[in-house]
Protein backbone atom coordinates (compact mmCIF):
# COMPACT_ATOMS: atom_id res chain seq x y z
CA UNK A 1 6.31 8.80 -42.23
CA UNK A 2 6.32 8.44 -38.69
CA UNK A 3 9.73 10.56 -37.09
CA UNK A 4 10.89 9.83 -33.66
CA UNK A 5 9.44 12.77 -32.36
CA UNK A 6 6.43 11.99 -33.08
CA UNK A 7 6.31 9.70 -30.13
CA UNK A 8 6.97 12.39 -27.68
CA UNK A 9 4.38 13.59 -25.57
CA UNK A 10 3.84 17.54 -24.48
CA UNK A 11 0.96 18.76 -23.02
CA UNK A 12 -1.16 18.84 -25.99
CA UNK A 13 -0.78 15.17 -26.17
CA UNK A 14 -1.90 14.76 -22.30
CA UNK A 15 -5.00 16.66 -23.25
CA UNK A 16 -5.62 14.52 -26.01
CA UNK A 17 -4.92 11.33 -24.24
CA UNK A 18 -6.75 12.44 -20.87
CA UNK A 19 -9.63 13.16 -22.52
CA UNK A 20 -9.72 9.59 -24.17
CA UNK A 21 -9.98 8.29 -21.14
CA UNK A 22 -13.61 6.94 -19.32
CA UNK A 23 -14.86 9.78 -16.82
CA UNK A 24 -11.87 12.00 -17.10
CA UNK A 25 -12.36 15.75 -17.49
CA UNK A 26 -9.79 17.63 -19.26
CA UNK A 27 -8.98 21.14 -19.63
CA UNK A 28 -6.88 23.90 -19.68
CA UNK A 29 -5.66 27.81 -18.67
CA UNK A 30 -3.50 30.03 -18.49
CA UNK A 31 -1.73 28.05 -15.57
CA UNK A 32 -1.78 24.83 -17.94
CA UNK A 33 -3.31 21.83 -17.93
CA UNK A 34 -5.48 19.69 -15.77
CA UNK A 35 -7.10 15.98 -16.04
CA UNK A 36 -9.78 15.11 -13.73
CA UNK A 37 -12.02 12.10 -12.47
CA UNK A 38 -15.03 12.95 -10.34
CA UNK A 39 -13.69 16.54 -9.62
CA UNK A 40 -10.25 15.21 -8.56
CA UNK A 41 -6.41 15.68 -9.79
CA UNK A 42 -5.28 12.83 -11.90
CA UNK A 43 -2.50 14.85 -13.32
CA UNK A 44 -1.73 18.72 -14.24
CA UNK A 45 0.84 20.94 -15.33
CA UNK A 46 3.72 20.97 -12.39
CA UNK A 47 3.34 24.75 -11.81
CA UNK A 48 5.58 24.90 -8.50
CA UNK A 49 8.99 26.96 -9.20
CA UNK A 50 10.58 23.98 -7.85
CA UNK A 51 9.45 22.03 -10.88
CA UNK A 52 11.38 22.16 -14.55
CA UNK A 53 10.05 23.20 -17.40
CA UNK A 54 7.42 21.24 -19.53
CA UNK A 55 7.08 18.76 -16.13
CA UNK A 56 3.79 16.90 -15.43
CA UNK A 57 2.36 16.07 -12.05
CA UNK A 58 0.93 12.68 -11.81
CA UNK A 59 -0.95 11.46 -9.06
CA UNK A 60 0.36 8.05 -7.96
CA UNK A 61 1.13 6.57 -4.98
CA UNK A 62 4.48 6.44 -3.50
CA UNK A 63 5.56 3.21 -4.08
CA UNK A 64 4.71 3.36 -7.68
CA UNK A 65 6.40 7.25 -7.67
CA UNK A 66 9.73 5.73 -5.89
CA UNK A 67 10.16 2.72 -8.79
CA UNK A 68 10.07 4.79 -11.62
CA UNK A 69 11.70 7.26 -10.67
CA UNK A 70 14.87 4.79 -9.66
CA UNK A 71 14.41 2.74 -12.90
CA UNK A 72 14.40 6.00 -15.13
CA UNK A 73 15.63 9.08 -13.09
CA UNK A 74 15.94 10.82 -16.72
CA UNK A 75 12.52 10.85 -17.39
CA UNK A 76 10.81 10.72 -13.62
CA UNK A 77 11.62 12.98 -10.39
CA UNK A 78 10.26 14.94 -7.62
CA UNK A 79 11.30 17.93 -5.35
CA UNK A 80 11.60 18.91 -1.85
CA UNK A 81 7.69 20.75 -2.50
CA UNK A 82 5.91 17.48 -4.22
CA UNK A 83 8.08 14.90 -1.99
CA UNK A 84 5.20 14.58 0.48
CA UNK A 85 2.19 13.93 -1.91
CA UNK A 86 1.76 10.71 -3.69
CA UNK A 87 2.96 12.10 -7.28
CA UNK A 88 5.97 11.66 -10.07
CA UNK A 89 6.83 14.59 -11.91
CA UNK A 90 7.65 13.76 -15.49
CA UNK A 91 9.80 14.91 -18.03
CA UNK A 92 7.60 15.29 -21.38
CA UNK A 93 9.62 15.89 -23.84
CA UNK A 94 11.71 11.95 -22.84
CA UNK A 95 8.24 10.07 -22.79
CA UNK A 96 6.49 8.43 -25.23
CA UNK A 97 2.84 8.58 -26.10
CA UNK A 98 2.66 5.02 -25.80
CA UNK A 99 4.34 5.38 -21.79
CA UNK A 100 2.17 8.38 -21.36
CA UNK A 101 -1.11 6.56 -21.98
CA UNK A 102 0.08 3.67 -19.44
CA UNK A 103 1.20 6.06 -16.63
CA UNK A 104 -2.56 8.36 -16.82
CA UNK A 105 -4.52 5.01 -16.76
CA UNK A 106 -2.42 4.32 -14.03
CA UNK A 107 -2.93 7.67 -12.07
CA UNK A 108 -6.61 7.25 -12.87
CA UNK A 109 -7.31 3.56 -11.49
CA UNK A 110 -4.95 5.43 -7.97
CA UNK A 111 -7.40 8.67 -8.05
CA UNK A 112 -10.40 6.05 -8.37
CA UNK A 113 -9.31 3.83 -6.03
CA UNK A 114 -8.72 6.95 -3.72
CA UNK A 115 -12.17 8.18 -4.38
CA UNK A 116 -13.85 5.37 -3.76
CA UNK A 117 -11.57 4.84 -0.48
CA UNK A 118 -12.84 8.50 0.58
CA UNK A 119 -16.45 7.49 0.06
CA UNK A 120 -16.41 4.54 2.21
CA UNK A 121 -14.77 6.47 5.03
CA UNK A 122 -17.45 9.45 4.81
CA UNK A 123 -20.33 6.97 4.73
CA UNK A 124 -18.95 5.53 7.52
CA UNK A 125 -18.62 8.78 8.86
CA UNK A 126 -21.94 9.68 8.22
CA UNK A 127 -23.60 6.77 9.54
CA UNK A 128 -21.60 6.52 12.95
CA UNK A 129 -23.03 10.76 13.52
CA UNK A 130 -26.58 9.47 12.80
CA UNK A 131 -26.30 6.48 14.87
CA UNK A 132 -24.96 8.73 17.60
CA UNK A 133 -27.23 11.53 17.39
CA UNK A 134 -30.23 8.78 17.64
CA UNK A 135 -28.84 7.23 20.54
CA UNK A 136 -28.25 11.05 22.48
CA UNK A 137 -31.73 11.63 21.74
CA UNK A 138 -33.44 8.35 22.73
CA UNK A 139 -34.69 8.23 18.76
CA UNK A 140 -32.75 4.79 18.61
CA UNK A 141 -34.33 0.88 19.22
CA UNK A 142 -34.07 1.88 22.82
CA UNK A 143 -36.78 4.41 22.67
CA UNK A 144 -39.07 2.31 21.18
CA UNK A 145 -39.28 0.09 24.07
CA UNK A 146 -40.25 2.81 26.21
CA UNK A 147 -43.22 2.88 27.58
C-alpha cells in the first residue's frame, strides 16, 4: 500500500524522473545531482551555502519562478545568490512526484526554448561575420562585377 510519503520526491526521484525524460542527461557526484538537455542545466542540486538543505535548482524563467513561489512559498524560494538567474529553488521533501514531473518538463521545454533561442542568435552571428568579412575583402557580389 501506497503511504503518503511515497509521493515525496528527493533526489533519487529527480534522477529517476530526469532521466525519463526525451534528450535529458542525468547524473550524479559527489556535489549531487545534475539533469541536462544538449549539455545545458535543466536542474541540479542547489549547492550554494545560501541554499537549504535537500533544495533543487530549477531552471525557469522568472515569471514562472515569481508565481510559484507566491502561490506556495512553503515549497518554492530563492536567495539573494540565485535571485538574478531565471531559477526556483525547491523544497523536496514538500513536493510530490506527480508536481516534480510537471515542474522538470517545464524547466526542459525553458532550457529548449533557450537553446534553440541561442542558436538562432549565433547563426545570425555567424552569418553577419561572413557577410562582413566578404564584403572587407571584395569576395562579395560586388567583386564579381569587377572587371
Amino acid at each position: 500500500m501506497k503511504t503518503p510519503r511515497d509521493d515525496k520526491a528527493d533526489f533519487d526521484t529527480v534522477l529517476e524522473i530526469g532521466a525519463a525524460l526525451s534528450g535529458v542527461r542525468a547524473s550524479s557526484s559527489n556535489r549531487g545531482v545534475a539533469l541536462k538537455l544538449d549539455g545545458e542545466l535543466v536542474a541540479c542540486t542547489a549547492i550554494n551555502p545560501s541554499a537549504e538543505p535537500n533544495s533543487l535548482m530549477v531552471c525557469l524563467d522568472f515569471k514562472a519562478r515569481d508565481a510559484l513561489i507566491e502561490k506556495e512559498p512553503d515549497t518554492y524560494y530563492t536567495t539573494s545568490h540565485y535571485l538574478g538567474y531565471p531559477c526556483a529553488l525547491v523544497r523536496l521533501p514538500k513536493i510530490g512526484r506527480p508536481v516534480l514531473r510537471n515542474l522538470l518538463k517545464k524547466a526542459v521545454q525553458f532550457v529548449g526554448a533557450r537553446n534553440t533561442m541561442k542558436a538562432r542568435t549565433k547563426t545570425a552571428t555567424n552569418t553577419a561575420k561572413k557577410t562582413a568579412k566578404k564584403a572587407s575583402t571584395g569576395a562579395g557580389p560586388a567583386a564579381s562585377r569587377r572587371l
